[in-house]
Protein backbone atom coordinates (compact mmCIF):
# COMPACT_ATOMS: atom_id res chain seq x y z
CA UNK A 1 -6.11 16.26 -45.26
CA UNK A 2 -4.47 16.18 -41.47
CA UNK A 3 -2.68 13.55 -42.95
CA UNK A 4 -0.98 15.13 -45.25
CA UNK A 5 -0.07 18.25 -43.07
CA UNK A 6 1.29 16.03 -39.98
CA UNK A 7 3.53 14.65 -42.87
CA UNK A 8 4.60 17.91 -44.25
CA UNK A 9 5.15 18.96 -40.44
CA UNK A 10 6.93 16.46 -39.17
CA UNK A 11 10.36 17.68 -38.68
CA UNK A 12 9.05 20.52 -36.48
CA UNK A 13 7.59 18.24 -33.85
CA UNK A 14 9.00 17.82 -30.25
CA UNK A 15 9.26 14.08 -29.11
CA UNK A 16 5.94 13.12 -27.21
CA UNK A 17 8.56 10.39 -25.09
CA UNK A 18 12.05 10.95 -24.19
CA UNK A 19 13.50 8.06 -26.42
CA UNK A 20 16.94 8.54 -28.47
CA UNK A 21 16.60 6.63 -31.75
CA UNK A 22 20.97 7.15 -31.86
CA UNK A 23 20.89 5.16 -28.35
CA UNK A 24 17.94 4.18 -26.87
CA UNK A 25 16.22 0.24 -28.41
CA UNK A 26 12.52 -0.17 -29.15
CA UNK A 27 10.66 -3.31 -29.33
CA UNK A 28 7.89 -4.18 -31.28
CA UNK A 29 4.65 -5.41 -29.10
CA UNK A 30 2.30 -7.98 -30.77
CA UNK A 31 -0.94 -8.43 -28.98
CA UNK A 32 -2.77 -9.64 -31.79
CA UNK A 33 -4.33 -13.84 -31.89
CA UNK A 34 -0.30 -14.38 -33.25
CA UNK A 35 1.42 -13.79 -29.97
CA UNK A 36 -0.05 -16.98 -28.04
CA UNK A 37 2.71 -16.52 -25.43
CA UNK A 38 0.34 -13.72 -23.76
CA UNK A 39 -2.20 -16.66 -22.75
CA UNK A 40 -5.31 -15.28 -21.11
CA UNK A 41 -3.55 -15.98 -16.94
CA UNK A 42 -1.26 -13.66 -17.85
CA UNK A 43 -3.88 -11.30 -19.33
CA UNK A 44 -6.27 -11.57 -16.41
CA UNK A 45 -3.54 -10.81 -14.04
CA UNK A 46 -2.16 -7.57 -14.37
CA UNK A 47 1.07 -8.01 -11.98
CA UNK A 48 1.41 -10.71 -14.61
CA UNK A 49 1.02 -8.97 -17.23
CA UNK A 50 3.08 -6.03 -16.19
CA UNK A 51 6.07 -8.92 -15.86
CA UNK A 52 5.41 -10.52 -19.16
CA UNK A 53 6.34 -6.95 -21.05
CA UNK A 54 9.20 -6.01 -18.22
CA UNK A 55 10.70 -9.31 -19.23
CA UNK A 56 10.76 -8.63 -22.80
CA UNK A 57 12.11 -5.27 -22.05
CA UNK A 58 14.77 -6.18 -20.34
CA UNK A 59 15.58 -9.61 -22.74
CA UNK A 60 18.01 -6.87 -24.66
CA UNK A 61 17.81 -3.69 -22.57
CA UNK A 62 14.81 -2.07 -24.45
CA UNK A 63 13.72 1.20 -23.53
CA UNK A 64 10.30 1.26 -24.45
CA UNK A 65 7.92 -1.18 -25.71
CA UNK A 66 5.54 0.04 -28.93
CA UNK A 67 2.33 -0.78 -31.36
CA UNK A 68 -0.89 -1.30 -31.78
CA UNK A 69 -2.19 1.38 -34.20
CA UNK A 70 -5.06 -0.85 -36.38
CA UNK A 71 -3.80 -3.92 -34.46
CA UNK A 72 -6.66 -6.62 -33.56
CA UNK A 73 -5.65 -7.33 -29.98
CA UNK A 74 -7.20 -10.27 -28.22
CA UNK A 75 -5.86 -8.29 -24.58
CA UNK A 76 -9.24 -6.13 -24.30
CA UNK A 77 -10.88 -9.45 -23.56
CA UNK A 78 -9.41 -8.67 -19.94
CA UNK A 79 -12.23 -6.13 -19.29
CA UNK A 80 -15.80 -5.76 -20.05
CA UNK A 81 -15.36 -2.72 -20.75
CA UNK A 82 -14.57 -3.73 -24.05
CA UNK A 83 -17.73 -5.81 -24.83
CA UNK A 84 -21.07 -4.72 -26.49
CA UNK A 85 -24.61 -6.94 -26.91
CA UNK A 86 -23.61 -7.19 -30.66
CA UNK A 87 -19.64 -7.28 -31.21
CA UNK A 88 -16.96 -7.09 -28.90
CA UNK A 89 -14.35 -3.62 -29.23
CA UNK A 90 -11.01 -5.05 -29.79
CA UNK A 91 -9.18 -2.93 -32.51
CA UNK A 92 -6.73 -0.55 -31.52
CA UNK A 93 -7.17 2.90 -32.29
CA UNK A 94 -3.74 4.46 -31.05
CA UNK A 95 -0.25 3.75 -30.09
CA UNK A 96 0.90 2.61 -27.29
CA UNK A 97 4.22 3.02 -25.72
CA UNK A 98 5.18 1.10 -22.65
CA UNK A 99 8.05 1.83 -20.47
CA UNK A 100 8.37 2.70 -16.81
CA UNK A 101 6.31 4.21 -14.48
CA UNK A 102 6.59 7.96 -14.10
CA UNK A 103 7.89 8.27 -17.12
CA UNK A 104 7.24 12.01 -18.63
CA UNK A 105 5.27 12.72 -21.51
CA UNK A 106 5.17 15.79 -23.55
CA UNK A 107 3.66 17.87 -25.91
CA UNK A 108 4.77 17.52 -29.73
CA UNK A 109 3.19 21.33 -30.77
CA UNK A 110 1.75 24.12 -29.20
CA UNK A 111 -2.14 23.68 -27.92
CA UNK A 112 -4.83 23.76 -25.00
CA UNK A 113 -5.69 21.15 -22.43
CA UNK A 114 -9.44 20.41 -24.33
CA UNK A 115 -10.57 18.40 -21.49
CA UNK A 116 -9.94 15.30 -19.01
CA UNK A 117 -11.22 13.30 -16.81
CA UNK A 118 -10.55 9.78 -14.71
CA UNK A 119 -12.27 7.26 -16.34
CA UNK A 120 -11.75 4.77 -13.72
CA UNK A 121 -12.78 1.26 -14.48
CA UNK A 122 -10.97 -2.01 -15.21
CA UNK A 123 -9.17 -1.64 -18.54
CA UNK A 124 -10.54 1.64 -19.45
CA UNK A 125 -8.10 5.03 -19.30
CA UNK A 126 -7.59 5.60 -15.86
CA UNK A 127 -6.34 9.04 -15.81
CA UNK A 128 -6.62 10.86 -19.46
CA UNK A 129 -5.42 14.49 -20.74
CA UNK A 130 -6.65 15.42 -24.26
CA UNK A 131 -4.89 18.38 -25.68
CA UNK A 132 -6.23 20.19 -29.01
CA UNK A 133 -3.85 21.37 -31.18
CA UNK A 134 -4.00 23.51 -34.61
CA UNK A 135 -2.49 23.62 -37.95
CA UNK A 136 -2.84 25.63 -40.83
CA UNK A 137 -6.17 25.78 -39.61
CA UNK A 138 -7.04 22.40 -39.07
CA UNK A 139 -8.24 21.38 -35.40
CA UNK A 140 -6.81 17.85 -34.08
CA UNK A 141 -6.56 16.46 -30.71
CA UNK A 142 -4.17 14.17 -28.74
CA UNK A 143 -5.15 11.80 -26.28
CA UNK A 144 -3.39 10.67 -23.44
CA UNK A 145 -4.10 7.69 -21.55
CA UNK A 146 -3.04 5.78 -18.77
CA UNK A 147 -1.55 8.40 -17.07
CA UNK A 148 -0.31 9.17 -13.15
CA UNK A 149 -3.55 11.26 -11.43
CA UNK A 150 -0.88 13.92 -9.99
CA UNK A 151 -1.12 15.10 -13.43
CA UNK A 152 -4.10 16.52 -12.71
CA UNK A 153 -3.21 19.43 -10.00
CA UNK A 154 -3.49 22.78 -11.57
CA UNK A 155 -4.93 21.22 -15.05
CA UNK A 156 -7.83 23.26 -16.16
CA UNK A 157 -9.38 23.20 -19.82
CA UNK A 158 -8.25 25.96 -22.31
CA UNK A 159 -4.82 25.94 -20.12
CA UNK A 160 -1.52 26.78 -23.11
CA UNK A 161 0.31 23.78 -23.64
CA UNK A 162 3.73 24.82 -25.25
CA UNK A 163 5.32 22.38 -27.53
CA UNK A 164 7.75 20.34 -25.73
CA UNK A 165 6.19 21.12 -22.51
CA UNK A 166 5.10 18.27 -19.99
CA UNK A 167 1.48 17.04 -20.37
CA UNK A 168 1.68 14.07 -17.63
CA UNK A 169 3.62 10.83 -16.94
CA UNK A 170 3.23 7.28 -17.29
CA UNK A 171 0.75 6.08 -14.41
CA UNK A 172 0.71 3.31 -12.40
CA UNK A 173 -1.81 -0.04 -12.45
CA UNK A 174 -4.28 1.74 -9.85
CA UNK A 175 -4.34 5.00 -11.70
CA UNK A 176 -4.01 4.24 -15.24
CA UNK A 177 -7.02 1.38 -15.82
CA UNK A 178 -5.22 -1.82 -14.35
CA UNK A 179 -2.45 -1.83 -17.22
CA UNK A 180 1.16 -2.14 -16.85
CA UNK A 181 2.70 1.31 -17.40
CA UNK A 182 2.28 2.89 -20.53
CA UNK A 183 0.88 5.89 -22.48
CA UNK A 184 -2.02 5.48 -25.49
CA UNK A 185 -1.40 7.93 -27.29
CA UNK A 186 -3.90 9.07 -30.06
CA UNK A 187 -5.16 11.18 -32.83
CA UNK A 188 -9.08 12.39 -32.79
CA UNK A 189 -10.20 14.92 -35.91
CA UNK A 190 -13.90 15.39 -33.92
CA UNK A 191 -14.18 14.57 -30.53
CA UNK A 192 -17.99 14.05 -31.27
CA UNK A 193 -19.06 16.48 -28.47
CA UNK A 194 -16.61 13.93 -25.90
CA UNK A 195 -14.86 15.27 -22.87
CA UNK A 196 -11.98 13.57 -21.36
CA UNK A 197 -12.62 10.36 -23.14
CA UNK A 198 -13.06 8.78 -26.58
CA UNK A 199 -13.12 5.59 -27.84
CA UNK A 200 -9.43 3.89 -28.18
CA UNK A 201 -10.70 0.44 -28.95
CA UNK A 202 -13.30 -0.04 -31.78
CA UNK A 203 -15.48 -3.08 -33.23
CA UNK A 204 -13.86 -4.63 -36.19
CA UNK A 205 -17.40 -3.99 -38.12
CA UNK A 206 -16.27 -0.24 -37.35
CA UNK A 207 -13.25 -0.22 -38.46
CA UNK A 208 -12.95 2.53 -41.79
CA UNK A 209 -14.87 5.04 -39.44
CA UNK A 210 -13.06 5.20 -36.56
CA UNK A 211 -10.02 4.76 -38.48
CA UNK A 212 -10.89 7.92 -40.70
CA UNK A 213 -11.48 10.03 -37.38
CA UNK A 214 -8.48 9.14 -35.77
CA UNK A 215 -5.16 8.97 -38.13
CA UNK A 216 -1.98 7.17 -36.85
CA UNK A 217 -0.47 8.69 -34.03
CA UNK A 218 3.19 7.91 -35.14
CA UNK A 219 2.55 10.62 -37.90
CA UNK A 220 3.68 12.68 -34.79
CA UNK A 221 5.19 10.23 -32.93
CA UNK A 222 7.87 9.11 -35.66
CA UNK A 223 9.01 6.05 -33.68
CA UNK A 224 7.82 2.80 -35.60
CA UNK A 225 10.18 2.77 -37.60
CA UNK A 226 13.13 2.29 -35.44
CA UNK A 227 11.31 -0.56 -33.76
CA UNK A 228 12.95 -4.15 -33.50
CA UNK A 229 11.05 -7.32 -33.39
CA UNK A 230 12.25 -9.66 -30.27
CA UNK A 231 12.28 -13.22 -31.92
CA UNK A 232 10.10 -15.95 -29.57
């Protein structure tokens, strides 16, 4: 159902990052088994790893780097807080958009700050904003992760969020998890009684139910599809 009424919304929605499909170019980020460029130094090193995607940025002067939604990544092997007794969490449940640090971040409709919180451990959140939104009587949230803790000051929960109106910005490494600068940005139906946090990485085994709870992001987002794919 929220499916279909993102769809049917869609023109209505303010950008969520300030990138100009008429002028601005996005690249397409694999971090699935396929990309065996990203080898696991670079992964286990996040200055590394923050050059490895500034490179490919820059290779043709891309503004933002973006994927992930359903992807299979082998990078969450970087942190433990990925792993579990049974089956390690390593599918994507958002989008990710990586760019430069401090860059804003906005809302794409009208809602309330539900909750947030610092979730501050290797490879997890960092700083995270989750905003709940409404339409035609649905209830849907939007996560933020990865984001600068200045963000924070004067955040409350049940603050108005006005479409188009700055949530946060992108953080840096020791704010935002120990990731090169970006934003997760995600879809949750039921936050399952969660404050300031929810799962963004699922096991594989898992996979239909989280994926049923959290719809693609670029329903709002509406970037994918201008994305390139930088050749090896």
């Amino acid at each position: 159902m929220l499916n279909t009424i993102l769809k049917k919304y869609q023109s209505t929605f303010a950008k969520v990052v300030p990138f100009d499909a008429a002028n601005d170019k996005l690249l397409l980020l694999d971090f699935t088994a396929a990309n065996t460029n990203l080898t696991n130094n670079i992964l286990n090193n996040t200055a590394l790893f923050s050059a490895y995607i500034n490179t490919k940025l820059q290779t043709s002067n891309f503004k933002f780097g973006i994927g992930g939604y359903n992807e299979h990544r082998t990078v969450y092997s970087r942190s433990k807080v990925f792993d579990t007794s049974s089956e390690p969490r390593r599918l994507h449940l958002g989008v990710d958009i990586w760019g430069e640090a401090e860059t804003p971040v906005f809302a794409a409709l009208d809602g309330v700050v539900h909750s947030f919180a610092y979730n501050n451990f290797y490879g997890d959140y960092g700083a995270t904003i989750i905003i709940q939104h409404q339409l035609e009587g649905v209830t849907f949230h939007a996560l933020y992760g990865h984001l600068s803790l200045k963000n924070f000051d004067g955040l409350y929960e049940g603050k108005a969020i006005k479409k188009g109106g700055l949530v946060a910005h992108f953080g840096r490494a020791e704010e935002n998890g120990n990731w090169p600068p970006h934003l997760h940005y995600q879809l949750i139906i039921d936050m399952q009684g969660k404050k300031g946090d929810y799962p963004g990485v699922c096991k594989l085994s898992e996979r239909e139910q989280y994926l049923s709870n959290c719809p693609n992001a670029d329903l709002i987002l509406q970037m994918l599809q201008f994305a390139n794919i930088l050749q090896p």
